[in-house]
N, C-alpha and C. Protein backbone atom coordinates (compact mmCIF):
# COMPACT_ATOMS: atom_id res chain seq x y z
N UNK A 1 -90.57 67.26 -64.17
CA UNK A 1 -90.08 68.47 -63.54
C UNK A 1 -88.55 68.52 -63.64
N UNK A 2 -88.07 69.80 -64.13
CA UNK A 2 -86.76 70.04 -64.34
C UNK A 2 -85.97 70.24 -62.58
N UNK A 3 -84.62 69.47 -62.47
CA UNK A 3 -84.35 69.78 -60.71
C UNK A 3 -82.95 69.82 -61.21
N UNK A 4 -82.02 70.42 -60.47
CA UNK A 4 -80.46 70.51 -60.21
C UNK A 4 -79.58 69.60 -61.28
N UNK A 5 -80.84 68.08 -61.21
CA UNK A 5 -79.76 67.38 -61.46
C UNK A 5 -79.67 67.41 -63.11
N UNK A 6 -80.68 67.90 -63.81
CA UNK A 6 -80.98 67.69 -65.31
C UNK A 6 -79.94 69.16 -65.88
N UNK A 7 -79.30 70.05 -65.01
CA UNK A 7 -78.73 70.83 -65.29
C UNK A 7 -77.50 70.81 -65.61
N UNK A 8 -76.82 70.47 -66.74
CA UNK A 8 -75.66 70.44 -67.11
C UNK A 8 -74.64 71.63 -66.47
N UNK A 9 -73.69 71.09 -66.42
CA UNK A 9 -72.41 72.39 -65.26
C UNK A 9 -70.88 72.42 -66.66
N UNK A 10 -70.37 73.22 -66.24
CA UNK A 10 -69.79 73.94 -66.78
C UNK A 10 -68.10 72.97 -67.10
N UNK A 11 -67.62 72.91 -68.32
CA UNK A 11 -67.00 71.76 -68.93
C UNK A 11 -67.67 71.10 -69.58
N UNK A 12 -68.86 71.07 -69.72
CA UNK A 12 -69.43 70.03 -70.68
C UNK A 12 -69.90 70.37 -72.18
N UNK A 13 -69.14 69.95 -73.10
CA UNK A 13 -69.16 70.36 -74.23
C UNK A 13 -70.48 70.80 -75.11
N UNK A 14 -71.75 70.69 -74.59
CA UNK A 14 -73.15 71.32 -75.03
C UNK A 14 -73.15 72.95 -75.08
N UNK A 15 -72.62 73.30 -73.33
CA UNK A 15 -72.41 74.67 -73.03
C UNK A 15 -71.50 75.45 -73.81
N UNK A 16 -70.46 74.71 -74.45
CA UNK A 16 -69.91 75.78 -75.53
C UNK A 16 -70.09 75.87 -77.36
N UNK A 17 -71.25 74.61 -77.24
CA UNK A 17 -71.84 74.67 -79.03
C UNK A 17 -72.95 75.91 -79.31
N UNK A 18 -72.70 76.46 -80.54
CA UNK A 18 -73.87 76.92 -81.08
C UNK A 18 -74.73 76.01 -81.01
N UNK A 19 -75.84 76.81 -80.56
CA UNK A 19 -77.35 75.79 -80.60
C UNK A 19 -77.96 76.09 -82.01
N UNK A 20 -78.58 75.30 -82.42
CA UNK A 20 -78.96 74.84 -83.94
C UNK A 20 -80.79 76.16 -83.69
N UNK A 21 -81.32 76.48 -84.91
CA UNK A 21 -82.79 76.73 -84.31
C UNK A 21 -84.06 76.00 -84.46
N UNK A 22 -84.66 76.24 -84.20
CA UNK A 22 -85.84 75.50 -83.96
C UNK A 22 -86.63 75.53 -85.16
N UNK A 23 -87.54 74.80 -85.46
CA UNK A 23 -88.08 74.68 -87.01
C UNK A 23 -89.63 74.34 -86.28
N UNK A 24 -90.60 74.86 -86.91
CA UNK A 24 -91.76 75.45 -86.59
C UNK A 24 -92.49 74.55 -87.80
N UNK A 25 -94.00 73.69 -87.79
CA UNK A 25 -94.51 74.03 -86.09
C UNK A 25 -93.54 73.02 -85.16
N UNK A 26 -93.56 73.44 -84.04
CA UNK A 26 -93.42 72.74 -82.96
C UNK A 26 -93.42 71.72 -82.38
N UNK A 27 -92.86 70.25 -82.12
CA UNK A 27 -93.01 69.19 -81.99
C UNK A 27 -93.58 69.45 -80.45
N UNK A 28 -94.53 68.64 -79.76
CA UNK A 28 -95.01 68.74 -78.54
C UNK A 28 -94.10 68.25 -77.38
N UNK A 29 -92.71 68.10 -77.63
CA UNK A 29 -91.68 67.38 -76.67
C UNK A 29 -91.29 68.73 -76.64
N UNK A 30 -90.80 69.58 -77.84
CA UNK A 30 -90.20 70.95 -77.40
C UNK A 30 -91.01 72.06 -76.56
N UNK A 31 -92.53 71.85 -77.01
CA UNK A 31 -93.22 72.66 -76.55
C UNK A 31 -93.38 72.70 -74.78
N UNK A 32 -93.23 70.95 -74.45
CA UNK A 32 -93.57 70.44 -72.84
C UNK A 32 -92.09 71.01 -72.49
N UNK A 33 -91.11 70.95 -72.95
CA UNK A 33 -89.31 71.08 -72.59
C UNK A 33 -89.79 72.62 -72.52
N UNK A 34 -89.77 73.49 -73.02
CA UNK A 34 -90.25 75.23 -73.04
C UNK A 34 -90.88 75.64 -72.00
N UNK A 35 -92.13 74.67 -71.75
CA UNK A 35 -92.76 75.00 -70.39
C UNK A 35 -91.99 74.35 -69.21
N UNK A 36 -91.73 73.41 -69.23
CA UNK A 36 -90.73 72.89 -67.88
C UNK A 36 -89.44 73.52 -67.96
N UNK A 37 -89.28 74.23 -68.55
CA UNK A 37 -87.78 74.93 -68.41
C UNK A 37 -88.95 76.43 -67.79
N UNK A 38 -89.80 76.75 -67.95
CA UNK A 38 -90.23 78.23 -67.21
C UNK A 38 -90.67 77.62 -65.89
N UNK A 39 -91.18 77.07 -65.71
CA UNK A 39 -91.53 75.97 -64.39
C UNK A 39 -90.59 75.91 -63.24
N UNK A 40 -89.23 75.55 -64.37
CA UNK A 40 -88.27 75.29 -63.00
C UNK A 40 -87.71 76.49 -62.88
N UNK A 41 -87.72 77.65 -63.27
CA UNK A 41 -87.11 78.76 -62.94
C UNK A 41 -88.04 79.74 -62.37
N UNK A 42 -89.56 79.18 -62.40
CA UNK A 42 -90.48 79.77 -61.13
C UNK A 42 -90.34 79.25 -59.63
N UNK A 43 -90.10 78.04 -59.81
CA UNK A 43 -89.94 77.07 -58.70
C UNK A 43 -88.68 77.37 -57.90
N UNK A 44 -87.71 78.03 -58.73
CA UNK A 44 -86.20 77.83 -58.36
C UNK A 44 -86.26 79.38 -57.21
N UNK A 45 -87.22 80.29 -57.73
CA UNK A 45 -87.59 81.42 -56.72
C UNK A 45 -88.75 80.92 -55.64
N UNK A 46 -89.26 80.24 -56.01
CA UNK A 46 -90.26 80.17 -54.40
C UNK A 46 -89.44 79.02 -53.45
N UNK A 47 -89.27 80.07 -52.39
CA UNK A 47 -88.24 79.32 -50.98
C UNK A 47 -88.60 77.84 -50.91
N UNK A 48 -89.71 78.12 -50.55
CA UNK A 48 -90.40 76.16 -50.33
C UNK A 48 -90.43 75.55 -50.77
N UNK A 49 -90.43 75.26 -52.50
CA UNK A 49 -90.07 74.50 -53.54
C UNK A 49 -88.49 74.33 -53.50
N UNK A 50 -87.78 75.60 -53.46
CA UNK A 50 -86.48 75.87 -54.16
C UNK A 50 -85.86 74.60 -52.64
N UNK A 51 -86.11 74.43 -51.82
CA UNK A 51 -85.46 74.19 -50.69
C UNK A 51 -86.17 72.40 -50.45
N UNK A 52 -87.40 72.35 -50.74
CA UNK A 52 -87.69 71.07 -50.77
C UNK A 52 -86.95 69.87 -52.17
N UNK A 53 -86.77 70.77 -53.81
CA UNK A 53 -86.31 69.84 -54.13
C UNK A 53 -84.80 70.81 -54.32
N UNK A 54 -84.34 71.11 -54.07
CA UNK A 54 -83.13 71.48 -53.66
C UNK A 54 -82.26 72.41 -55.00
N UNK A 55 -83.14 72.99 -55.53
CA UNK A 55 -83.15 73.88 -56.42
C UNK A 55 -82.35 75.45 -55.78
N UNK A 56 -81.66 75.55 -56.87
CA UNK A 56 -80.67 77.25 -57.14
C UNK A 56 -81.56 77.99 -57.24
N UNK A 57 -81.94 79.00 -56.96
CA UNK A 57 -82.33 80.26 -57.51
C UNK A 57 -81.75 80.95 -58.97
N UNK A 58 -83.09 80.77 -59.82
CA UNK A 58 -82.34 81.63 -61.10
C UNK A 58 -83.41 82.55 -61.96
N UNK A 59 -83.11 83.27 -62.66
CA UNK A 59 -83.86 84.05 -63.53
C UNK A 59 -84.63 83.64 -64.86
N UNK A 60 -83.72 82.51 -65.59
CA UNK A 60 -83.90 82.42 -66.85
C UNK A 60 -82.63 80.98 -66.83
N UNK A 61 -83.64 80.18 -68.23
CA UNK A 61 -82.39 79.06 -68.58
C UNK A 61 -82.80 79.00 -69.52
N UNK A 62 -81.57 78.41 -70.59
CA UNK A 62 -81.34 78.40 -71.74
C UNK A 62 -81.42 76.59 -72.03
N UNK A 63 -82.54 76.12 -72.96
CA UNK A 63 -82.03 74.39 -73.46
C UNK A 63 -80.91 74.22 -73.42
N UNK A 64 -79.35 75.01 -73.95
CA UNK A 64 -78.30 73.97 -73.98
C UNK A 64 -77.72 73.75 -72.57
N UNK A 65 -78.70 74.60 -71.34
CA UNK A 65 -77.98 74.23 -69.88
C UNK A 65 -79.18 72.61 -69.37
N UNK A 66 -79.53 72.28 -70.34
CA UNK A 66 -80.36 71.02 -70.47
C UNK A 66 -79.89 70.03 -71.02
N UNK A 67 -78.70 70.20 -71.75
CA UNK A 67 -77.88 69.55 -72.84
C UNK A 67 -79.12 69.06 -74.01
N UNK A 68 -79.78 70.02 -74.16
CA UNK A 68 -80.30 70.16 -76.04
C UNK A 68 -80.06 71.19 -76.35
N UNK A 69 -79.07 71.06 -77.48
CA UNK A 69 -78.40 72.33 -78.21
C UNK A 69 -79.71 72.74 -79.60
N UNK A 70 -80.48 73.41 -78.94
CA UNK A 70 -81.75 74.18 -79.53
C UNK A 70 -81.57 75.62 -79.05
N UNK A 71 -82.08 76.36 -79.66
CA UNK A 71 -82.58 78.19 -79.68
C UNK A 71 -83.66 78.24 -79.05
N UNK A 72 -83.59 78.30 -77.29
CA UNK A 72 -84.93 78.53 -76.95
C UNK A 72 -84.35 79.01 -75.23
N UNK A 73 -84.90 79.76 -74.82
CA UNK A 73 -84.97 79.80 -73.61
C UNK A 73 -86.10 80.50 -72.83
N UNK A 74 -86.13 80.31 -71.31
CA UNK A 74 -86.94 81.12 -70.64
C UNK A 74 -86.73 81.77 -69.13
N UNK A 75 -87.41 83.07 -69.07
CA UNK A 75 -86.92 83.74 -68.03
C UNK A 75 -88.36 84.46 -67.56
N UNK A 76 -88.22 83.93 -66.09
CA UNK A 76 -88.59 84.85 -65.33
C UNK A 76 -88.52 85.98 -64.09
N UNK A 77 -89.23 87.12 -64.33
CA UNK A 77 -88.80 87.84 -63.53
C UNK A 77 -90.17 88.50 -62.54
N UNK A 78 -90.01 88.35 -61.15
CA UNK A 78 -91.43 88.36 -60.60
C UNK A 78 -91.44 90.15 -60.30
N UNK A 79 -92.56 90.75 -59.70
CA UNK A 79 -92.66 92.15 -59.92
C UNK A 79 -91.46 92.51 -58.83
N UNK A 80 -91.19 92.38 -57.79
CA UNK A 80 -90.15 92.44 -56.69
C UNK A 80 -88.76 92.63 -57.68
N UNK A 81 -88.83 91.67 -58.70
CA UNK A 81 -87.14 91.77 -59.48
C UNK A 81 -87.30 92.55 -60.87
N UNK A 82 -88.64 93.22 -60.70
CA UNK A 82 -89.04 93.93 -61.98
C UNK A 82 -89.41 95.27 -62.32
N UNK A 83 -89.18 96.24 -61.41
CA UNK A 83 -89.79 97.51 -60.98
C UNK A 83 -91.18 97.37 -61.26
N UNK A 84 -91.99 96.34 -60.49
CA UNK A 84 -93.31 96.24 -60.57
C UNK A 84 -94.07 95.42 -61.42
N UNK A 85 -93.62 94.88 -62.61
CA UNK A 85 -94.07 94.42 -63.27
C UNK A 85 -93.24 92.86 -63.52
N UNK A 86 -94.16 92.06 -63.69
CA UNK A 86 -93.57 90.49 -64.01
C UNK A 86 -93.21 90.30 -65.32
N UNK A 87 -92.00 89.95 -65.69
CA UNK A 87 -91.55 89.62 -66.64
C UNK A 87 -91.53 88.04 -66.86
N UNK A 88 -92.27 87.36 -68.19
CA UNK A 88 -92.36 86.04 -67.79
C UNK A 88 -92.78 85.65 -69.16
N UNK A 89 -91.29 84.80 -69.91
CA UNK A 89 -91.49 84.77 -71.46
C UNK A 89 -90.49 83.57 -71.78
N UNK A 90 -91.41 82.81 -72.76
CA UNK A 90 -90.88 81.65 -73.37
C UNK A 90 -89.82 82.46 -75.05
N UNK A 91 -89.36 82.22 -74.99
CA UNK A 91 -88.43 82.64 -76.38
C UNK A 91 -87.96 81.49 -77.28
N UNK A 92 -88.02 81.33 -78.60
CA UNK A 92 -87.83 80.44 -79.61
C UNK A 92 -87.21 80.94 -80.90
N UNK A 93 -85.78 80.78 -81.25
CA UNK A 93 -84.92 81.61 -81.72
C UNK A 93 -84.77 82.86 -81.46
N UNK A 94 -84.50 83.32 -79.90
CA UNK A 94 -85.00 84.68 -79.78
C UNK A 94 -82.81 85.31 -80.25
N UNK A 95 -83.27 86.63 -80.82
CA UNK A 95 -82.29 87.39 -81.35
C UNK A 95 -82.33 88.53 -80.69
N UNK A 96 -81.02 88.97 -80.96
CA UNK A 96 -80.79 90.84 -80.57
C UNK A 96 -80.56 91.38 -81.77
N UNK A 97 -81.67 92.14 -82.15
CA UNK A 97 -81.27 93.20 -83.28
C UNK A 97 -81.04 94.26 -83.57
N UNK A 98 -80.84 95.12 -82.36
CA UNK A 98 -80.27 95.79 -82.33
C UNK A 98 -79.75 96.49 -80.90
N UNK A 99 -79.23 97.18 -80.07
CA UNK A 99 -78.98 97.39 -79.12
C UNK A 99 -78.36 99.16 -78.98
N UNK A 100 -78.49 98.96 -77.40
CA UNK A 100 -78.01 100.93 -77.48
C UNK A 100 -76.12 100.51 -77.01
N UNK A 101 -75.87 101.99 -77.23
CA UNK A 101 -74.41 101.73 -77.09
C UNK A 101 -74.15 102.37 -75.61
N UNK A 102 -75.01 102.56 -74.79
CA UNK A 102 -74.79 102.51 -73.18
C UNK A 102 -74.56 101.02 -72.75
N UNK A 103 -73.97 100.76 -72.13
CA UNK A 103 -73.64 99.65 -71.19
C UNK A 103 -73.93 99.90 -69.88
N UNK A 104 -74.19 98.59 -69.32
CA UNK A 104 -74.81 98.52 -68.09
C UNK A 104 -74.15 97.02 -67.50
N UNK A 105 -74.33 96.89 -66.09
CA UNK A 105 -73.99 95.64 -65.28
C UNK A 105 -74.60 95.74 -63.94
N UNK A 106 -74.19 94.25 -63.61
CA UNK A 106 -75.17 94.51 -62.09
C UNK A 106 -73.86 94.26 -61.43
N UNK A 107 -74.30 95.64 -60.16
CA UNK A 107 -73.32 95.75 -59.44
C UNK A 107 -72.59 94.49 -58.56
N UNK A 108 -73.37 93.29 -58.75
CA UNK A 108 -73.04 92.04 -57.86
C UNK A 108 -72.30 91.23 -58.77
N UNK A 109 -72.30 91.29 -59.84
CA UNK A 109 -71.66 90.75 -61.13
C UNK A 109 -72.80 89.83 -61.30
N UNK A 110 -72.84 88.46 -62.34
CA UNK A 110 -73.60 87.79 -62.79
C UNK A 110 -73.18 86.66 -61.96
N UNK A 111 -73.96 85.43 -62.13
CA UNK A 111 -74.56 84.18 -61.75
C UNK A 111 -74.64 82.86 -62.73
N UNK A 112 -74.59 82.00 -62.44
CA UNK A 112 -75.30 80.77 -63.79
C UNK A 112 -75.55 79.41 -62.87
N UNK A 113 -76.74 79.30 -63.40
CA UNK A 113 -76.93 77.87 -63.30
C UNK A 113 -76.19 76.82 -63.23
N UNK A 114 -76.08 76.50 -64.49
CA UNK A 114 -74.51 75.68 -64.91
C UNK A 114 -73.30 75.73 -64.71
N UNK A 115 -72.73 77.12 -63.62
CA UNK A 115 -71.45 77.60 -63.18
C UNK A 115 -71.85 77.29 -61.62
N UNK A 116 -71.03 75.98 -61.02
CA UNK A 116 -70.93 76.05 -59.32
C UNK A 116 -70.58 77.09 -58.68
N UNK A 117 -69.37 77.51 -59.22
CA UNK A 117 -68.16 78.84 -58.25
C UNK A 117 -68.65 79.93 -58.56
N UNK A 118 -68.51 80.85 -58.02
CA UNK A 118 -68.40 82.14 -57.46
C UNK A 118 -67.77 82.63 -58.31
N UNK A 119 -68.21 83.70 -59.56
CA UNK A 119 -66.89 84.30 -60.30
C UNK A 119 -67.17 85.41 -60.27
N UNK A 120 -66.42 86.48 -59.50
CA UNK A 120 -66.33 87.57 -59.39
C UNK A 120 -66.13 88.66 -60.30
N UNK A 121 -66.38 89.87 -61.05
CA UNK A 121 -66.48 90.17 -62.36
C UNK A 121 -67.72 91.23 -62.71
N UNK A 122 -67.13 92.37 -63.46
CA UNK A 122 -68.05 93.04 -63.97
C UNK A 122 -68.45 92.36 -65.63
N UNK A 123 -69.74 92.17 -65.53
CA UNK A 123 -69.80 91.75 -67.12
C UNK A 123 -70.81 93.02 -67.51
N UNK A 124 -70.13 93.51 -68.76
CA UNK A 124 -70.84 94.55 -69.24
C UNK A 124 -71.61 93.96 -70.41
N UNK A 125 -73.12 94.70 -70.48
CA UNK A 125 -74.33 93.76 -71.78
C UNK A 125 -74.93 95.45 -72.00
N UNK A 126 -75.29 95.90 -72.63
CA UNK A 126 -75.45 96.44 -73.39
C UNK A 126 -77.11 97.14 -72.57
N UNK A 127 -77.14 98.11 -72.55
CA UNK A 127 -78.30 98.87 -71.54
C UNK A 127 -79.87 98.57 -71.91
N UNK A 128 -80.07 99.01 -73.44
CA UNK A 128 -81.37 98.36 -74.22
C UNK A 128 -80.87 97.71 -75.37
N UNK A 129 -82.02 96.62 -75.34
CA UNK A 129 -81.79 95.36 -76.70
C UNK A 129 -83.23 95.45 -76.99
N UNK A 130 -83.10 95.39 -78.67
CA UNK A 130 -84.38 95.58 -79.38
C UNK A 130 -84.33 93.66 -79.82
N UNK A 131 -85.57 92.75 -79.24
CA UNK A 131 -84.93 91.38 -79.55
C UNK A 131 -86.23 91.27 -80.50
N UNK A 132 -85.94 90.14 -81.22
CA UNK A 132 -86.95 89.17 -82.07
C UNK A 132 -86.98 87.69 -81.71
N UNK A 133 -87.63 87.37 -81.74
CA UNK A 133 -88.35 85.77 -81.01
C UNK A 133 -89.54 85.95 -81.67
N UNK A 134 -89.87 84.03 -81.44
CA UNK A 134 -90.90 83.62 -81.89
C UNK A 134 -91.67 82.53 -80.33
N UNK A 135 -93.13 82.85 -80.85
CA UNK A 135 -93.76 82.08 -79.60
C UNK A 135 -93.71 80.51 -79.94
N UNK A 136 -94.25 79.51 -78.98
CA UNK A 136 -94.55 78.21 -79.58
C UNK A 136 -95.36 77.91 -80.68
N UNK A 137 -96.30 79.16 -81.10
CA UNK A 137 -97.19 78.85 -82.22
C UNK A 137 -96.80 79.22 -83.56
N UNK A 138 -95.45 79.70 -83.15
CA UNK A 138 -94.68 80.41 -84.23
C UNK A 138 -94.91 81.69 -84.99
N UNK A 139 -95.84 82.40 -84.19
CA UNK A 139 -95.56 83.92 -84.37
C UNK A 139 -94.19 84.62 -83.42
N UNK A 140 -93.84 85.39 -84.39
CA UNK A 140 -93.20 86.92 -84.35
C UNK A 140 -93.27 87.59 -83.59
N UNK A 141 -92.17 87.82 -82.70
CA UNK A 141 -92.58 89.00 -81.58
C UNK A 141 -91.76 89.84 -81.63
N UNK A 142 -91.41 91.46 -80.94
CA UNK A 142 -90.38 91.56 -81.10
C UNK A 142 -90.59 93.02 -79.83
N UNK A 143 -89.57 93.25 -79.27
CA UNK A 143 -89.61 93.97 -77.91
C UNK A 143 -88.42 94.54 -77.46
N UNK A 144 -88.57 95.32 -76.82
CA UNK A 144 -87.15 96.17 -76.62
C UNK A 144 -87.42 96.03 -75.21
N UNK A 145 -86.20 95.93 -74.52
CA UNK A 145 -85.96 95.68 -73.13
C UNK A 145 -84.46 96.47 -72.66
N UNK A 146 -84.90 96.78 -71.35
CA UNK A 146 -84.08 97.73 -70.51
C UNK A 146 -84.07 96.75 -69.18
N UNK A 147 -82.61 97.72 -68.65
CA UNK A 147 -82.19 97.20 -67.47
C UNK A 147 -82.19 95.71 -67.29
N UNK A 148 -82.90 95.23 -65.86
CA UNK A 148 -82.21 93.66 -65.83
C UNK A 148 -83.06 92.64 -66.37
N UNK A 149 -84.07 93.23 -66.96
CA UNK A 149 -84.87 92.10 -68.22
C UNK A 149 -83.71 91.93 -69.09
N UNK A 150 -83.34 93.44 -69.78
CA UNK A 150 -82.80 93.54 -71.15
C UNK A 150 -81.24 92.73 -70.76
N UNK A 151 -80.70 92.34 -69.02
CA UNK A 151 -79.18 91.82 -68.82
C UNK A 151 -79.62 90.53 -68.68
N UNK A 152 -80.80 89.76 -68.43
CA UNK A 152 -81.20 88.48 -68.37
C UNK A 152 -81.17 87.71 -69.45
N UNK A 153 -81.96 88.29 -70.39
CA UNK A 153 -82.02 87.89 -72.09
C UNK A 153 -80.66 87.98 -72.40
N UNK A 154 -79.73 88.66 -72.86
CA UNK A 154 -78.10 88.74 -73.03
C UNK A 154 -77.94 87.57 -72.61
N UNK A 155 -78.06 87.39 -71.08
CA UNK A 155 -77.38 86.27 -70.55
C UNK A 155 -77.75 84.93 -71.39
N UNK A 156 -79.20 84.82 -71.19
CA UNK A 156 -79.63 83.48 -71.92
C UNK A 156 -79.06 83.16 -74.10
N UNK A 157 -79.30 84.27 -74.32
CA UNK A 157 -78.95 84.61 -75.27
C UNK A 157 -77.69 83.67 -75.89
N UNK A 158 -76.72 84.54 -75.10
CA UNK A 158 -75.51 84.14 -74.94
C UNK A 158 -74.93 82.45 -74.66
N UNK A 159 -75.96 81.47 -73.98
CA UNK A 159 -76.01 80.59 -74.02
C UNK A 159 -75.96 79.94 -74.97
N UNK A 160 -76.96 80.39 -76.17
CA UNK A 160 -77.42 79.61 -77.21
C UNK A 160 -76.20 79.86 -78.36
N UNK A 161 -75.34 80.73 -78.12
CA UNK A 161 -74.25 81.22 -78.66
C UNK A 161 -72.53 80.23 -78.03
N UNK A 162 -73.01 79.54 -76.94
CA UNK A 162 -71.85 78.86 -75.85
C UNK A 162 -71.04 79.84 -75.68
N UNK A 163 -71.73 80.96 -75.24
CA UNK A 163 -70.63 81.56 -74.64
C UNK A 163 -71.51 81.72 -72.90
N UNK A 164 -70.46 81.48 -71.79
CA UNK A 164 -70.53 81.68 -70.72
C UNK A 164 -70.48 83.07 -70.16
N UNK A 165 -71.06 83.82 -68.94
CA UNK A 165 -70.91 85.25 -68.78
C UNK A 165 -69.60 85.48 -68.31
N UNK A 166 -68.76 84.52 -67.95
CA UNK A 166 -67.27 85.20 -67.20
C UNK A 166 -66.42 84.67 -68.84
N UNK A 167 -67.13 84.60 -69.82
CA UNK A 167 -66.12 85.14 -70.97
C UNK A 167 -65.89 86.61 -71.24
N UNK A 168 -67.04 87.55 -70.64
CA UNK A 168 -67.13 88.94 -70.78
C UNK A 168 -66.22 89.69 -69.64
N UNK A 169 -66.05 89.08 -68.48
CA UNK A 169 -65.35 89.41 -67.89
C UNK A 169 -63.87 90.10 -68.08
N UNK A 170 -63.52 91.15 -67.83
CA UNK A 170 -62.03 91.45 -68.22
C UNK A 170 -61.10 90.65 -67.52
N UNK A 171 -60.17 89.60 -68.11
CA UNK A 171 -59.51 88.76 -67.19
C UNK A 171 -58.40 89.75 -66.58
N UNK A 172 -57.89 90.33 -67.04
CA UNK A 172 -56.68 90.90 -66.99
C UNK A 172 -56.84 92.08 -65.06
N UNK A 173 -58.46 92.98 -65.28
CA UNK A 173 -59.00 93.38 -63.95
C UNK A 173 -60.24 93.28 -63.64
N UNK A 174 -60.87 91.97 -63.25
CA UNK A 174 -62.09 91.60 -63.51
C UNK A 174 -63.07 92.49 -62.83
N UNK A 175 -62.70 93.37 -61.75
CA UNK A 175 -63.62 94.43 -61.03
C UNK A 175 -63.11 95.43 -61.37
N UNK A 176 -62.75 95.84 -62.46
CA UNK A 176 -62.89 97.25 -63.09
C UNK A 176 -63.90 97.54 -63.88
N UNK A 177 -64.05 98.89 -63.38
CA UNK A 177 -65.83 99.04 -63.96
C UNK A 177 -65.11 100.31 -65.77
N UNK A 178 -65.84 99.73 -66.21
CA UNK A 178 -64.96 100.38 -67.67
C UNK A 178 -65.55 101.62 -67.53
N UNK A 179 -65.39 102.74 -68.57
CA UNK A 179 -65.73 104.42 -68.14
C UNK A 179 -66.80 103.92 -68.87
N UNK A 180 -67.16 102.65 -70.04
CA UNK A 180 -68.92 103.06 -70.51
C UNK A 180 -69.68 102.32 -69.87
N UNK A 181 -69.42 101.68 -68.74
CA UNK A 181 -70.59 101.32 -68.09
C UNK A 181 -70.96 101.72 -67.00
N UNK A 182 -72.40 101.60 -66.61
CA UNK A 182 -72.83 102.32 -65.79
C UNK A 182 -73.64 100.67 -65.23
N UNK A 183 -73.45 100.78 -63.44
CA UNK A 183 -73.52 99.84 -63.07
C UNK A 183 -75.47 99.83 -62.77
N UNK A 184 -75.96 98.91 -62.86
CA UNK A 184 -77.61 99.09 -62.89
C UNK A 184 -78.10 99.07 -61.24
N UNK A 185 -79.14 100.32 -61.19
CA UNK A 185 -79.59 100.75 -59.92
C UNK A 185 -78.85 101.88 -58.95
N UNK A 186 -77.13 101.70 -59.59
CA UNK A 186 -76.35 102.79 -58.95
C UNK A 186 -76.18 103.84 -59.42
N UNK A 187 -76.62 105.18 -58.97
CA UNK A 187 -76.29 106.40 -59.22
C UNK A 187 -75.06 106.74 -58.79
């Protein structure tokens, strides 16, 4: 079981490598690592788990916040954080191929696992992403996602890229909301 402590934090040189991709079929260490990385980010939302082994609350993690610099991550999202529907997907070289040119953010700014502090910040990701991924059996998938599915994936995404979300941040006025984004849920 994945817990707090297997989570690499922020300075540690994994979090800012390109992650290498994965080569298919599947060795059964990556496949058990894929499922215990969705495991602990189910666990990390149910109170009683999250609080007995002393687990963060998160959406989605990326292998290199595991320190294995591989192309894989997973995210879930339960119907409460989903307009109804559960979002709940293993990804294996997953890509963005294309995206809309609306921007979007969450009005609270973003979060990370691997980040202790508090960083305050609009990060703008892009409103819909058309992605490609592959499952553990090594088929092809490919799906277009909106709102905070489509800002979750970015995030993880972005991992496998070492880039952190307060690199998106505008340093210069980090709570300025730019004229193309539109903050998600706010009218």
């Amino acid at each position: 079981m994945i817990t707090m402590k297997d989570i690499i934090r922020e300075g540690h040189p994994t979090l800012r490598k390109v992650a290498e991709e994965v080569t298919f079929p599947l060795d059964d260490a990556s496949k058990q690592t894929a499922q215990d990385m969705l495991e602990f980010v189910k666990n990390s939302q149910d109170p009683e788990l999250a609080e007995k082994y002393d687990l963060r609350p998160g959406v989605g993690i990326a292998a290199p916040q595991i320190d294995i610099s591989k192309r894989f991550i997973a995210v879930y999202l339960s119907e409460e954080e989903n307009d109804g529907q559960e979002f709940s997907r293993i990804m294996f070289n997953p890509k963005i191929i294309s995206h809309s040119a609306g921007k979007t953010a969450l009005p609270t700014g973003e979060g990370c696992l691997s980040v202790d502090r508090k960083v305050a910040g609009i990060v703008p990701r892009a409103a819909r992403v058309k992605i490609q991924y592959f499952d553990q059996d090594g088929q092809k998938h490919e799906e277009r996602l909106r709102n905070y599915p489509a800002i979750v994936v970015q995030h993880e995404i972005d991992h496998l890229n070492g880039v952190l979300f307060f690199d998106r941040i505008d340093p210069d006025n980090p709570l300025a909301l730019p004229d193309d984004v539109e903050l998600l849920g706010v009218n």
